[in-house]
C-alpha atoms as a PDB file:
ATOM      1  CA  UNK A   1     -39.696 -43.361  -5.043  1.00  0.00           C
ATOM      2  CA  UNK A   2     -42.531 -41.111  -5.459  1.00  0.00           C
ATOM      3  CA  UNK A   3     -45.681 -42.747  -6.757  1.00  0.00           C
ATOM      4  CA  UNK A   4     -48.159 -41.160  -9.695  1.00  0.00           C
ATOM      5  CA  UNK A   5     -51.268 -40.268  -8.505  1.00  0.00           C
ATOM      6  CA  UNK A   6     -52.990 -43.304 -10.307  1.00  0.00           C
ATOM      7  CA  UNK A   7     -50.014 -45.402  -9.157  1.00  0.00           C
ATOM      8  CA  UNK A   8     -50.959 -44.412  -5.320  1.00  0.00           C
ATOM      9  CA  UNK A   9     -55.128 -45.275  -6.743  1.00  0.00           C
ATOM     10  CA  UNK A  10     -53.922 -48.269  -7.920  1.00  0.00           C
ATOM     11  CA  UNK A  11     -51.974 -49.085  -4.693  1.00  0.00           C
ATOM     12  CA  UNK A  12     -54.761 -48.171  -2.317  1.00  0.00           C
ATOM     13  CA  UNK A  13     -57.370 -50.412  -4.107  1.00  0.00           C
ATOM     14  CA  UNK A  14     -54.946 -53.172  -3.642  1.00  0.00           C
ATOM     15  CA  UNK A  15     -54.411 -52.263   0.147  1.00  0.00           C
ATOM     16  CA  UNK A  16     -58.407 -52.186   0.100  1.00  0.00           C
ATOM     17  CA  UNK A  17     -59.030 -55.817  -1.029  1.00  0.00           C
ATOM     18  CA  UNK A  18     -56.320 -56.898   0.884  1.00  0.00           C
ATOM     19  CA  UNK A  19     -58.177 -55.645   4.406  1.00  0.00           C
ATOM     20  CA  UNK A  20     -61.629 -57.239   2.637  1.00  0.00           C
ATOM     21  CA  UNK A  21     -60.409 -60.234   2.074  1.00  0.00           C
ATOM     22  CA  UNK A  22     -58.227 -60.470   5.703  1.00  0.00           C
ATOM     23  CA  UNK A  23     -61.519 -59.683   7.117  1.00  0.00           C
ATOM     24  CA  UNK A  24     -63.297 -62.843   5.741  1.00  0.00           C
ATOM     25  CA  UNK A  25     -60.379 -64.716   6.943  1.00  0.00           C
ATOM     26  CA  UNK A  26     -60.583 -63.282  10.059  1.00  0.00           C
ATOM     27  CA  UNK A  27     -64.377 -64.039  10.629  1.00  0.00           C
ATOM     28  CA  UNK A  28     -63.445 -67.607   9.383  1.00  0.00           C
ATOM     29  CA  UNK A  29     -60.874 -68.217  11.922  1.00  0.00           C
ATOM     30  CA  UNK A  30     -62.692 -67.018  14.796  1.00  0.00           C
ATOM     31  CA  UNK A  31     -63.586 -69.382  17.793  1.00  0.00           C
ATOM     32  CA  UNK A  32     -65.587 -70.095  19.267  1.00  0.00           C
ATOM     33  CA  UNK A  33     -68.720 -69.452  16.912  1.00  0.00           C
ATOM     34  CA  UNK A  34     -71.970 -70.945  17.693  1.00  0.00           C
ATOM     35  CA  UNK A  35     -72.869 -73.226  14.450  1.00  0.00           C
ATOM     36  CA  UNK A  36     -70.549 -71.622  12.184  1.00  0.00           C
ATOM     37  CA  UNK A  37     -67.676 -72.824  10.305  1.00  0.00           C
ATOM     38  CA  UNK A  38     -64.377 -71.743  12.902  1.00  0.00           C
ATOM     39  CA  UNK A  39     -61.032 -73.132  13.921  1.00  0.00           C
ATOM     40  CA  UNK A  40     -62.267 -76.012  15.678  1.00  0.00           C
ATOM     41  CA  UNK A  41     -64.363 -77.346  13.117  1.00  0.00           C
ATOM     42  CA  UNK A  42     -67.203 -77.292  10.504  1.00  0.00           C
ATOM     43  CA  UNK A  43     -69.846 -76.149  13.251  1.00  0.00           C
ATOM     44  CA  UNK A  44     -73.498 -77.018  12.022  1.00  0.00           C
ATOM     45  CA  UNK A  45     -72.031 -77.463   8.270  1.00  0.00           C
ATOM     46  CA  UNK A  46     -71.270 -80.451   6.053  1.00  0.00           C
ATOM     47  CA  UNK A  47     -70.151 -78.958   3.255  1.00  0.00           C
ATOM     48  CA  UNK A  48     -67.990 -76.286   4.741  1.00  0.00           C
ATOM     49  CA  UNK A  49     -64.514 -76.106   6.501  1.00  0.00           C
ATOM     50  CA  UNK A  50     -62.014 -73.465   7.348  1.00  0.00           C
ATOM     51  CA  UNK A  51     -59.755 -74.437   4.397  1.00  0.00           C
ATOM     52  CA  UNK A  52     -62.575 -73.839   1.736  1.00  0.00           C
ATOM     53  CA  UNK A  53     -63.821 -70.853   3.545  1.00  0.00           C
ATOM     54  CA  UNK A  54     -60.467 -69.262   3.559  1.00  0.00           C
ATOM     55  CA  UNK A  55     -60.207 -70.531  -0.227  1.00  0.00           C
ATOM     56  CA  UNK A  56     -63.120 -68.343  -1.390  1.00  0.00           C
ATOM     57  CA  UNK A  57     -61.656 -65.263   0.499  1.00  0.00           C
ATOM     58  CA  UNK A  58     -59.002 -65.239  -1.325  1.00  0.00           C
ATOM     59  CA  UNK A  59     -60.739 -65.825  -5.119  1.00  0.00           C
ATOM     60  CA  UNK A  60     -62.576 -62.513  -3.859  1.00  0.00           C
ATOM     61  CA  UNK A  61     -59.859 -60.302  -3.648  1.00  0.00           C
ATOM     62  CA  UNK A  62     -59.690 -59.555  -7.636  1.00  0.00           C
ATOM     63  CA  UNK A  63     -63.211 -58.546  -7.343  1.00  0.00           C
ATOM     64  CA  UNK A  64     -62.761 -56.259  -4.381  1.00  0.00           C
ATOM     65  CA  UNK A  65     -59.799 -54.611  -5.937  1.00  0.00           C
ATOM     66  CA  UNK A  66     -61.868 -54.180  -9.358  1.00  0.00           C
ATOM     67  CA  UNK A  67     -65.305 -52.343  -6.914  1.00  0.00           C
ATOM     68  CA  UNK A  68     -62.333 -50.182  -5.158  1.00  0.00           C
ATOM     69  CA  UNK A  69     -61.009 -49.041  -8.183  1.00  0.00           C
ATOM     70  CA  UNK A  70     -63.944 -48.578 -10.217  1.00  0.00           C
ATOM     71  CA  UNK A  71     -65.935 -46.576  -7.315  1.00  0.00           C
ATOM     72  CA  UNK A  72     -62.441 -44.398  -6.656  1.00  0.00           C
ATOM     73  CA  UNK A  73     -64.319 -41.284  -5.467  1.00  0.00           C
ATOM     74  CA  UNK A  74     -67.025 -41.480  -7.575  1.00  0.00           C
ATOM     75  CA  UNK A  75     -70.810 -40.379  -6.668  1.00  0.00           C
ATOM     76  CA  UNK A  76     -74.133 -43.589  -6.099  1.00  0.00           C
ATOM     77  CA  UNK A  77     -75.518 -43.203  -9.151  1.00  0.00           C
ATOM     78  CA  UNK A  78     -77.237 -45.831 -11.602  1.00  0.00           C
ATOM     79  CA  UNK A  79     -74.316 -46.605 -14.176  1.00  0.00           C
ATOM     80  CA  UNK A  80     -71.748 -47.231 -10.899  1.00  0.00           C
ATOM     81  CA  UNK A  81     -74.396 -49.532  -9.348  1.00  0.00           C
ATOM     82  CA  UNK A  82     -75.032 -51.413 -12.570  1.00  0.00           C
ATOM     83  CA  UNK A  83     -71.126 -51.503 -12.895  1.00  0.00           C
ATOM     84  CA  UNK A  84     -70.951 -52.871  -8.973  1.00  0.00           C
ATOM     85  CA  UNK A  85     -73.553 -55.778  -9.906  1.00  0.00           C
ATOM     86  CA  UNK A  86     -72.177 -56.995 -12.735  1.00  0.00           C
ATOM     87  CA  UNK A  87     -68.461 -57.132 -10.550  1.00  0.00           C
ATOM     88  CA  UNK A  88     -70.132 -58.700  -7.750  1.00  0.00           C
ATOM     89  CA  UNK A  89     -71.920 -61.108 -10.490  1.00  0.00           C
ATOM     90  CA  UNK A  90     -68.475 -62.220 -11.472  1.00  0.00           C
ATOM     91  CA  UNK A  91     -66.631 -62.580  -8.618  1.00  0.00           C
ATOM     92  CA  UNK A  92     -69.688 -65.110  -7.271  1.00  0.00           C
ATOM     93  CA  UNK A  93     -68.493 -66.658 -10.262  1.00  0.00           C
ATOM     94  CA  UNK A  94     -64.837 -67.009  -9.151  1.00  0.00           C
ATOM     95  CA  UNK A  95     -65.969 -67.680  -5.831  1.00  0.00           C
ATOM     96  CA  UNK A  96     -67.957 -70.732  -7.081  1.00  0.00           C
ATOM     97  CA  UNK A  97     -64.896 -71.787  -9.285  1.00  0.00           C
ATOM     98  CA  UNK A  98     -62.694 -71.858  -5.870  1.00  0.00           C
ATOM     99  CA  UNK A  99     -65.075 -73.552  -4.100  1.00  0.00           C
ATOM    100  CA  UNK A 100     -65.918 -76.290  -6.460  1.00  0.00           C
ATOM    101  CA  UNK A 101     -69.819 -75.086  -6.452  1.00  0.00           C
ATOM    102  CA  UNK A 102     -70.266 -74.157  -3.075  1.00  0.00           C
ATOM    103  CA  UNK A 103     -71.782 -71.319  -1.523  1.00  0.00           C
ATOM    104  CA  UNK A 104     -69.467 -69.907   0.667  1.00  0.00           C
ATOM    105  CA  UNK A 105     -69.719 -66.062   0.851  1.00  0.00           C
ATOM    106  CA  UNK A 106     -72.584 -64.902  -1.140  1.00  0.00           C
ATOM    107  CA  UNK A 107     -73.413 -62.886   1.855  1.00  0.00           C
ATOM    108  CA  UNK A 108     -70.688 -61.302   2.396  1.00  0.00           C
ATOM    109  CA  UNK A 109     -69.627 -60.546  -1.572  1.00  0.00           C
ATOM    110  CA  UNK A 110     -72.902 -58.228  -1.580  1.00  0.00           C
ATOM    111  CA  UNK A 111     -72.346 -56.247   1.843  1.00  0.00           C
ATOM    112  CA  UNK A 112     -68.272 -56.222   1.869  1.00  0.00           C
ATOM    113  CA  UNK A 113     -68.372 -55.276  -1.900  1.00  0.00           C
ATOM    114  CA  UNK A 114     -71.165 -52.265  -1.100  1.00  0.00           C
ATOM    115  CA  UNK A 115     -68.688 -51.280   2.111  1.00  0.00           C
ATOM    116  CA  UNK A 116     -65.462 -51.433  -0.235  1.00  0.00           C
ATOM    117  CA  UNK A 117     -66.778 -49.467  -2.599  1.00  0.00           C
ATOM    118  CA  UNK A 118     -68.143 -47.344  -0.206  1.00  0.00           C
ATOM    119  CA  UNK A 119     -64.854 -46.639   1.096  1.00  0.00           C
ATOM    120  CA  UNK A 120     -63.362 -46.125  -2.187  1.00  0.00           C
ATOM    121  CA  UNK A 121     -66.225 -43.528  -3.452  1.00  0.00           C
ATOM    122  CA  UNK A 122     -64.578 -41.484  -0.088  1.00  0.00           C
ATOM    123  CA  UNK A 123     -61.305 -42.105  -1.457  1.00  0.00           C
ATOM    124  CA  UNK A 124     -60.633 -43.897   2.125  1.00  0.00           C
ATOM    125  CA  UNK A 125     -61.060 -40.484   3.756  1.00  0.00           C
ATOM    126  CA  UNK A 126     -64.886 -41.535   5.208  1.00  0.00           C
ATOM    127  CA  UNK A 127     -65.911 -42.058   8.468  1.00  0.00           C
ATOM    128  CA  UNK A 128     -67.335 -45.693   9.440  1.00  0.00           C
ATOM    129  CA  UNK A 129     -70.908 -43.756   9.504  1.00  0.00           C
ATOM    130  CA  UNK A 130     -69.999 -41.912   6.077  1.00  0.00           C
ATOM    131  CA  UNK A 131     -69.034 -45.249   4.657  1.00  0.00           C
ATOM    132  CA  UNK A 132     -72.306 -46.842   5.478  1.00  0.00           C
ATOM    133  CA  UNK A 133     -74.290 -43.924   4.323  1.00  0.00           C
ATOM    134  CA  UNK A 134     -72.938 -44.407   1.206  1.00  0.00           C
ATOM    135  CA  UNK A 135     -73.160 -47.902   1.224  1.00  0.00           C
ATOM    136  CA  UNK A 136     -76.990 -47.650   1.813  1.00  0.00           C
ATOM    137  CA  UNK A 137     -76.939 -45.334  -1.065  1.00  0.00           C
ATOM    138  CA  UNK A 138     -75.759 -47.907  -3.835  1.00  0.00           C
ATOM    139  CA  UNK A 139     -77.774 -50.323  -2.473  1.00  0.00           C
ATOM    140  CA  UNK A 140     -81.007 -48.435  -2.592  1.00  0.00           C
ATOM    141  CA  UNK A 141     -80.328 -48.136  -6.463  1.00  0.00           C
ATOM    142  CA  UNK A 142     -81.969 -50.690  -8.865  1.00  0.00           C
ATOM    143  CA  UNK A 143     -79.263 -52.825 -10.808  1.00  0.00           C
ATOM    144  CA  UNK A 144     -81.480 -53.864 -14.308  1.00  0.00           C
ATOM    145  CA  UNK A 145     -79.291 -56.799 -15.127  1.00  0.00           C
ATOM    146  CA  UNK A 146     -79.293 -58.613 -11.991  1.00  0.00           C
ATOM    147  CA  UNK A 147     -80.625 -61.946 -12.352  1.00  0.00           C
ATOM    148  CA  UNK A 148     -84.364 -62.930 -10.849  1.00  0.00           C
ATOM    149  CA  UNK A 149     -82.700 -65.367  -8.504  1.00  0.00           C
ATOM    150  CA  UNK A 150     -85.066 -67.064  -5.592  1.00  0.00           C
ATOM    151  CA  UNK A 151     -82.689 -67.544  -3.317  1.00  0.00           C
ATOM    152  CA  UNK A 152     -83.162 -69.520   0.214  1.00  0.00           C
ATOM    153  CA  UNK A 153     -82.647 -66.260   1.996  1.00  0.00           C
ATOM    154  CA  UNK A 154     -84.610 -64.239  -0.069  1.00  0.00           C
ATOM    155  CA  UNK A 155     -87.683 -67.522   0.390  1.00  0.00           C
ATOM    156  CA  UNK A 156     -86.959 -66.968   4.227  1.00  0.00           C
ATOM    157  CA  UNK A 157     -87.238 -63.218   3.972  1.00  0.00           C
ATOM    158  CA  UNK A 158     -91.094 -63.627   2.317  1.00  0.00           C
ATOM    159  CA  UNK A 159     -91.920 -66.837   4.630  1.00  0.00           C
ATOM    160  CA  UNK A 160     -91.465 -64.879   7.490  1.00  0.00           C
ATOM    161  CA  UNK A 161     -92.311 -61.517   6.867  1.00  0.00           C
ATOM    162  CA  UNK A 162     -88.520 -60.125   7.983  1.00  0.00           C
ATOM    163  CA  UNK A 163     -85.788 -58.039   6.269  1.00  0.00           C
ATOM    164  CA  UNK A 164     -83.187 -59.389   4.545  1.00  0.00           C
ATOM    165  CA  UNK A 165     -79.263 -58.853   3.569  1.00  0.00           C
ATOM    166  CA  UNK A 166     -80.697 -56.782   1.050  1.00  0.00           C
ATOM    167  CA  UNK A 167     -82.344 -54.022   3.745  1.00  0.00           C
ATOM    168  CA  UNK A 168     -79.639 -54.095   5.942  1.00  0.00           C
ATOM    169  CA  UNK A 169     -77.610 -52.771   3.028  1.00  0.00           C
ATOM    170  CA  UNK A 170     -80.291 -50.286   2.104  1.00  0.00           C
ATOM    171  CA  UNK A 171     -80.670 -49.072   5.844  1.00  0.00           C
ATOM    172  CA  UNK A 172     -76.880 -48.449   6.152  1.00  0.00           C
ATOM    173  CA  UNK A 173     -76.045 -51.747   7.888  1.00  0.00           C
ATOM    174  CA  UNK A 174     -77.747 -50.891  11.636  1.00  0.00           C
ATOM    175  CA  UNK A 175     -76.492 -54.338  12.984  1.00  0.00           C
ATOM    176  CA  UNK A 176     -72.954 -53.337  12.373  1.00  0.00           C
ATOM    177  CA  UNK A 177     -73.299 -49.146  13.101  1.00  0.00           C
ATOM    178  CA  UNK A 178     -75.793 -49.782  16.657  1.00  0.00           C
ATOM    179  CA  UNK A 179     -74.796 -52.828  17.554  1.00  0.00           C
ATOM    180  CA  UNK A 180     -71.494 -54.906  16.644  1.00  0.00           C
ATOM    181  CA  UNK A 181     -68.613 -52.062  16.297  1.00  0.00           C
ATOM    182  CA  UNK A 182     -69.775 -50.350  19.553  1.00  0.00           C
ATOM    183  CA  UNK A 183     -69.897 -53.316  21.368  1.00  0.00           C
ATOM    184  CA  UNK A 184     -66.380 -54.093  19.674  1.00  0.00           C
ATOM    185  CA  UNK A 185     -64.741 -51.149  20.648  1.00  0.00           C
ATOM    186  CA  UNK A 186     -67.053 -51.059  24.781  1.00  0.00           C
ATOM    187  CA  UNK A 187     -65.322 -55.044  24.938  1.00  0.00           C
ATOM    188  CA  UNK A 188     -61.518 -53.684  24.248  1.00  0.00           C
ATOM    189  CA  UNK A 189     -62.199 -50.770  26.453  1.00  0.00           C
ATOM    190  CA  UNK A 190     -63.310 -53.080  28.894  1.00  0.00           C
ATOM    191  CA  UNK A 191     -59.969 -55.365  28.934  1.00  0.00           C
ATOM    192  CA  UNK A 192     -61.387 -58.237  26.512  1.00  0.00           C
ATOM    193  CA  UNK A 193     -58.786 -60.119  24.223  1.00  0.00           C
ATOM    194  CA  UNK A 194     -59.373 -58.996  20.498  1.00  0.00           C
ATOM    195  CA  UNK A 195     -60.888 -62.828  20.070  1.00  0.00           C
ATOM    196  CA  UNK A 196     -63.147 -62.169  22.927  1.00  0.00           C
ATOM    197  CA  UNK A 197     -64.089 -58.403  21.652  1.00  0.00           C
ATOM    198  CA  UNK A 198     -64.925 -59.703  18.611  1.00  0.00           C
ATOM    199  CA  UNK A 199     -67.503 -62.817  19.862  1.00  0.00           C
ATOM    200  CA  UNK A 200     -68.885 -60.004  21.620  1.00  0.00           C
ATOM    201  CA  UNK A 201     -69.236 -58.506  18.725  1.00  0.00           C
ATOM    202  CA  UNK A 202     -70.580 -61.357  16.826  1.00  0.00           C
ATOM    203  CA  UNK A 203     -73.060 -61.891  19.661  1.00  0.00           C
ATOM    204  CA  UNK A 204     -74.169 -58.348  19.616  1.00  0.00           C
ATOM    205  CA  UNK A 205     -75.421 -58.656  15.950  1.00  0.00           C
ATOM    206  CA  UNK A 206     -77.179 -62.087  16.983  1.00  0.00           C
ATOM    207  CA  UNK A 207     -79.342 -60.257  19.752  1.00  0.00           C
ATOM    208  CA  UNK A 208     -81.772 -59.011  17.247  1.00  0.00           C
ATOM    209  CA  UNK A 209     -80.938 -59.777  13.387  1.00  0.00           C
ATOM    210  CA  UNK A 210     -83.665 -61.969  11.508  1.00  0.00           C
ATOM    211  CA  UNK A 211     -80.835 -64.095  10.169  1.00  0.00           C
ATOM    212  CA  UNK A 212     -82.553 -65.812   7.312  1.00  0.00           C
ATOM    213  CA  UNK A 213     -79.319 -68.588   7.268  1.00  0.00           C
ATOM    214  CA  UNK A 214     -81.263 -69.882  10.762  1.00  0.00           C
ATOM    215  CA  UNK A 215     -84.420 -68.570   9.595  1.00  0.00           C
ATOM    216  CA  UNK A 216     -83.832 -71.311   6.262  1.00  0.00           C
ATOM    217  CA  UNK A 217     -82.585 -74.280   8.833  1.00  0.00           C
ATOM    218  CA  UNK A 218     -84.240 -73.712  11.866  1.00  0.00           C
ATOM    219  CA  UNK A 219     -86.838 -71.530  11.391  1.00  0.00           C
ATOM    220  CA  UNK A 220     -88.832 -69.816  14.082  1.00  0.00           C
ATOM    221  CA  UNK A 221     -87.576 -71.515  16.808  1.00  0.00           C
ATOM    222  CA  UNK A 222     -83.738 -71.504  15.801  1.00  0.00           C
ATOM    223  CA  UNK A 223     -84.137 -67.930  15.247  1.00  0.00           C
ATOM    224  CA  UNK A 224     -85.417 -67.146  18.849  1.00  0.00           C
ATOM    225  CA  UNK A 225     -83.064 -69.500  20.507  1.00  0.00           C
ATOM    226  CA  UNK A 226     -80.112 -67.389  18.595  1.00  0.00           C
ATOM    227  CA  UNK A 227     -81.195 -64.188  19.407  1.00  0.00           C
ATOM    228  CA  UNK A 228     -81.930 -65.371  23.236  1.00  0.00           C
ATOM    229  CA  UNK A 229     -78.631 -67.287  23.340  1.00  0.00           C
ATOM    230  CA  UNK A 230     -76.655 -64.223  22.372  1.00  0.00           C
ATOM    231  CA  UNK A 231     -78.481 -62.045  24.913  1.00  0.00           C
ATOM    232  CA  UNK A 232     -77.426 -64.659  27.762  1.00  0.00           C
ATOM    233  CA  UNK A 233     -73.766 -63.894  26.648  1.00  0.00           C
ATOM    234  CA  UNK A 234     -73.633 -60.417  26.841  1.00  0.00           C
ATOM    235  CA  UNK A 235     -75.722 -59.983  29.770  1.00  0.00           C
ATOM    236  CA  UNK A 236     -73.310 -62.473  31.696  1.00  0.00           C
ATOM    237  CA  UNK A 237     -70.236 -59.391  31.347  1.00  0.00           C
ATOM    238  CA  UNK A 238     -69.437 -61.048  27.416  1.00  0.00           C
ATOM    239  CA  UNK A 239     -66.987 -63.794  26.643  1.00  0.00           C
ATOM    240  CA  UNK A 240     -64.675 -61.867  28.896  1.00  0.00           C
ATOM    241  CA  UNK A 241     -66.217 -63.553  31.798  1.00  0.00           C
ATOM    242  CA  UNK A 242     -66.167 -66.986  32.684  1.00  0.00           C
ATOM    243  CA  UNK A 243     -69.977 -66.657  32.733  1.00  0.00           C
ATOM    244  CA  UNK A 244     -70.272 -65.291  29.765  1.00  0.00           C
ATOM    245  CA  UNK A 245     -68.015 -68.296  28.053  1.00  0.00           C
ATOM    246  CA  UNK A 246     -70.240 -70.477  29.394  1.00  0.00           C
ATOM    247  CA  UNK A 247     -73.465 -69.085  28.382  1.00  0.00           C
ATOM    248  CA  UNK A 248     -71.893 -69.041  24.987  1.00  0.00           C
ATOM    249  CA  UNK A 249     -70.763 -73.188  24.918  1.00  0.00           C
ATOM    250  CA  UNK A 250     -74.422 -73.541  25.718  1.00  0.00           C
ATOM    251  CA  UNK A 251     -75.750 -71.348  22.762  1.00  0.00           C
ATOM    252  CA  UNK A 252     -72.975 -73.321  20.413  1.00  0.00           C
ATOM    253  CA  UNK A 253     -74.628 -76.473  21.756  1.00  0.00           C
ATOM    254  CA  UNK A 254     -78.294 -75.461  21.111  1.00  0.00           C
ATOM    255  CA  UNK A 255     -77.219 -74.558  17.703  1.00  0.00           C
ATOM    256  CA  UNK A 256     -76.208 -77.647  16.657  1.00  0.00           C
ATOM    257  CA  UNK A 257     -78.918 -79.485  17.996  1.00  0.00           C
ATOM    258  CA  UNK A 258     -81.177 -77.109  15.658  1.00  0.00           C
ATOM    259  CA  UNK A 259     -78.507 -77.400  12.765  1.00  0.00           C
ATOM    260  CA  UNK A 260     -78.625 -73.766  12.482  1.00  0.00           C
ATOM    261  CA  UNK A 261     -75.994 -71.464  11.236  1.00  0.00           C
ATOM    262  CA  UNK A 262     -76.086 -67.802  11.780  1.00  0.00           C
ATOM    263  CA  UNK A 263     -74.213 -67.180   8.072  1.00  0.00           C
ATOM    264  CA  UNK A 264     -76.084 -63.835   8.230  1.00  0.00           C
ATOM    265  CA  UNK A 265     -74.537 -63.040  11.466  1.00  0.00           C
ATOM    266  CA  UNK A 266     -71.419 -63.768  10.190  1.00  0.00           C
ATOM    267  CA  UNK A 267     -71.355 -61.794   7.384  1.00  0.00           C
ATOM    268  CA  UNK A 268     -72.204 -58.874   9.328  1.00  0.00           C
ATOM    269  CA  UNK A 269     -69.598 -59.902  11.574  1.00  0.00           C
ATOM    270  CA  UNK A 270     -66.784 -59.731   8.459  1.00  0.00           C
ATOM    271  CA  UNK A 271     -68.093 -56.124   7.667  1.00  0.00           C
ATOM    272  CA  UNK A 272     -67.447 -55.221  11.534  1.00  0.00           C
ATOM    273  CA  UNK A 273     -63.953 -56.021  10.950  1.00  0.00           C
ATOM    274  CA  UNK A 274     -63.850 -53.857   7.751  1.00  0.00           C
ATOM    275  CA  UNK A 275     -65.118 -51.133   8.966  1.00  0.00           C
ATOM    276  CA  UNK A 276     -63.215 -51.441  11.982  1.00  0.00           C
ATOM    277  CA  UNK A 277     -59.769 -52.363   9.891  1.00  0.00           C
ATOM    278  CA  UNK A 278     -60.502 -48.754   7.397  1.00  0.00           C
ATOM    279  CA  UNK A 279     -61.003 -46.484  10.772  1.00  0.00           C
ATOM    280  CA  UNK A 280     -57.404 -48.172  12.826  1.00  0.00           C
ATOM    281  CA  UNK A 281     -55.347 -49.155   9.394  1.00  0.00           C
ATOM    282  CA  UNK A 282     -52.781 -45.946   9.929  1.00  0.00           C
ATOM    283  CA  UNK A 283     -50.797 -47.454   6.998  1.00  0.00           C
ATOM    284  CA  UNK A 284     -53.859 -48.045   4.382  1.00  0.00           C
ATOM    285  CA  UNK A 285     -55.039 -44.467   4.922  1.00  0.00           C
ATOM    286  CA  UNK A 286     -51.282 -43.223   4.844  1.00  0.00           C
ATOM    287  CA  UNK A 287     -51.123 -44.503   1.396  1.00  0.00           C
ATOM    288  CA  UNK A 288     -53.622 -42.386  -0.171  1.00  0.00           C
ATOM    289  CA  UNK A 289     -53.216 -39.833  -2.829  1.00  0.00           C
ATOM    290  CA  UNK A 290     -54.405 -36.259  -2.009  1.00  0.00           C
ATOM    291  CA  UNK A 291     -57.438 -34.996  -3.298  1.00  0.00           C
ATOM    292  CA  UNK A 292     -60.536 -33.545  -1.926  1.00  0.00           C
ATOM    293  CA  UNK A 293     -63.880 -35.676  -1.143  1.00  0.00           C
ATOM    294  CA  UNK A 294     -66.329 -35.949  -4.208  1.00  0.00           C
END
């Protein structure tokens, strides 16, 4: 049966959050991860664990369905950025619910949402660069009602004098355009398992982002060790190579030593994917009603 155009909207938002949220999941579930919350355990985290993480992915997907359909090929402007905070507002809300208080994807509500919406505003017809640009355009807006929260990141960001989540969105998320999905797509080229393409990933993002999650733990000398760590991996051929496994056991050991958690990575990690999922999902962009681009 044929669907109405605002059936096949309707449809494609859902299709949307679905990928979103399957992205989280599939961050979540990834192992090895240095520090982080992953298959094997709760990495540098007491408070965390798989189950909860893949809890709060699922509370999110109402709210990414409600930023997909709301931004359906409309243009960045103030009222849909005002429209996007106050969604994002209440799905933390649900996500906190879920999670019985914890923070599990703050992060990744902010640049997932921006990237969903993103997507939607190009009706799913964007390109991963077109997607971002738009992205960066939302984010650059100002949002009035947004709450003057002091958050640890945003403390980290001012401590140390380094961007945050927040400019990474505004500069059309350069960790994930120059860094992870290139090194995502060079890994699978280069014969690497889709686990292994991805740490690559992961590791590519950790070469140079001021992740304030380690920045807030570890500080300084977490941050370097991180960056350094992920460096060793890739330069050892990537967790292809026996090398390059080894190099990254060592950097999971040196980041539990520190307690630090590269959440910031990983949330960069889980737009990857996303991206990633939009450009090879044949079936989500086969699902799309016809119109041309806004």
């Amino acid at each position: 049966m044929k669907l109405h155009p605002q059936e096949r909207i309707e449809d494609s938002a859902q299709r949307l959050a679905r990928v979103a949220t399957r992205s989280l999941i599939d961050e979540a579930r990834l192992s090895p991860k240095p520090g982080l919350v992953d298959s094997r355990g709760n990495g540098a985290h007491h408070d965390l664990t798989l189950d909860l993480m893949e809890r709060s992915a699922h509370s999110l997907a109402p709210t990414f369905h409600a930023l997909a359909l709301q931004s359906w090929r409309r243009p960045a402007d103030i009222a849909l950025r005002q429209l996007v905070g106050r969604l994002g507002r209440e799905g933390e809300a649900q996500m906190m619910e879920a999670t019985g208080g914890v923070n599990t994807h703050r992060g990744a509500i902010w640049a997932l949402g921006l990237l969903v919406c993103a997507a939607a505003m190009y009706g799913l017809e964007g390109s991963s660069e077109e997607i971002a640009s738009a992205a960066a355009r939302l984010a650059s807006l100002p949002d009035s009602a947004a709450p003057k929260i002091f958050s640890k990141g945003l403390r980290a960001t001012r401590r140390y004098r380094v961007p945050g989540a927040r400019e990474e969105a505004q500069l059309g998320f350069p960790h994930v355009m120059r860094l992870a999905l290139p090194q995502l797509r060079r890994s699978r080229q280069h014969g690497a398992t889709e686990q292994q393409a991805r740490l690559d990933a992961l590791m590519a993002i950790m070469t140079s982002l001021s992740d304030t999650c380690v920045l807030s733990r570890a500080g300084l000398e977490g941050l370097e060790a991180m960056q350094k760590g992920a460096r060793g991996v890739l330069l050892a051929g990537g967790t292809a190579q026996a090398e390059g496994r080894s190099a990254l056991a060592t950097l999971d050991k040196q980041m539990l030593a520190l307690n630090a958690s590269p959440g910031g990575a990983a949330d960069l990690l889980a737009a990857t994917l996303l991206l990633d999922a939009i450009a090879c999902d044949e079936d989500l962009v086969a699902s799309l009603p016809q119109h041309s681009h806004f």
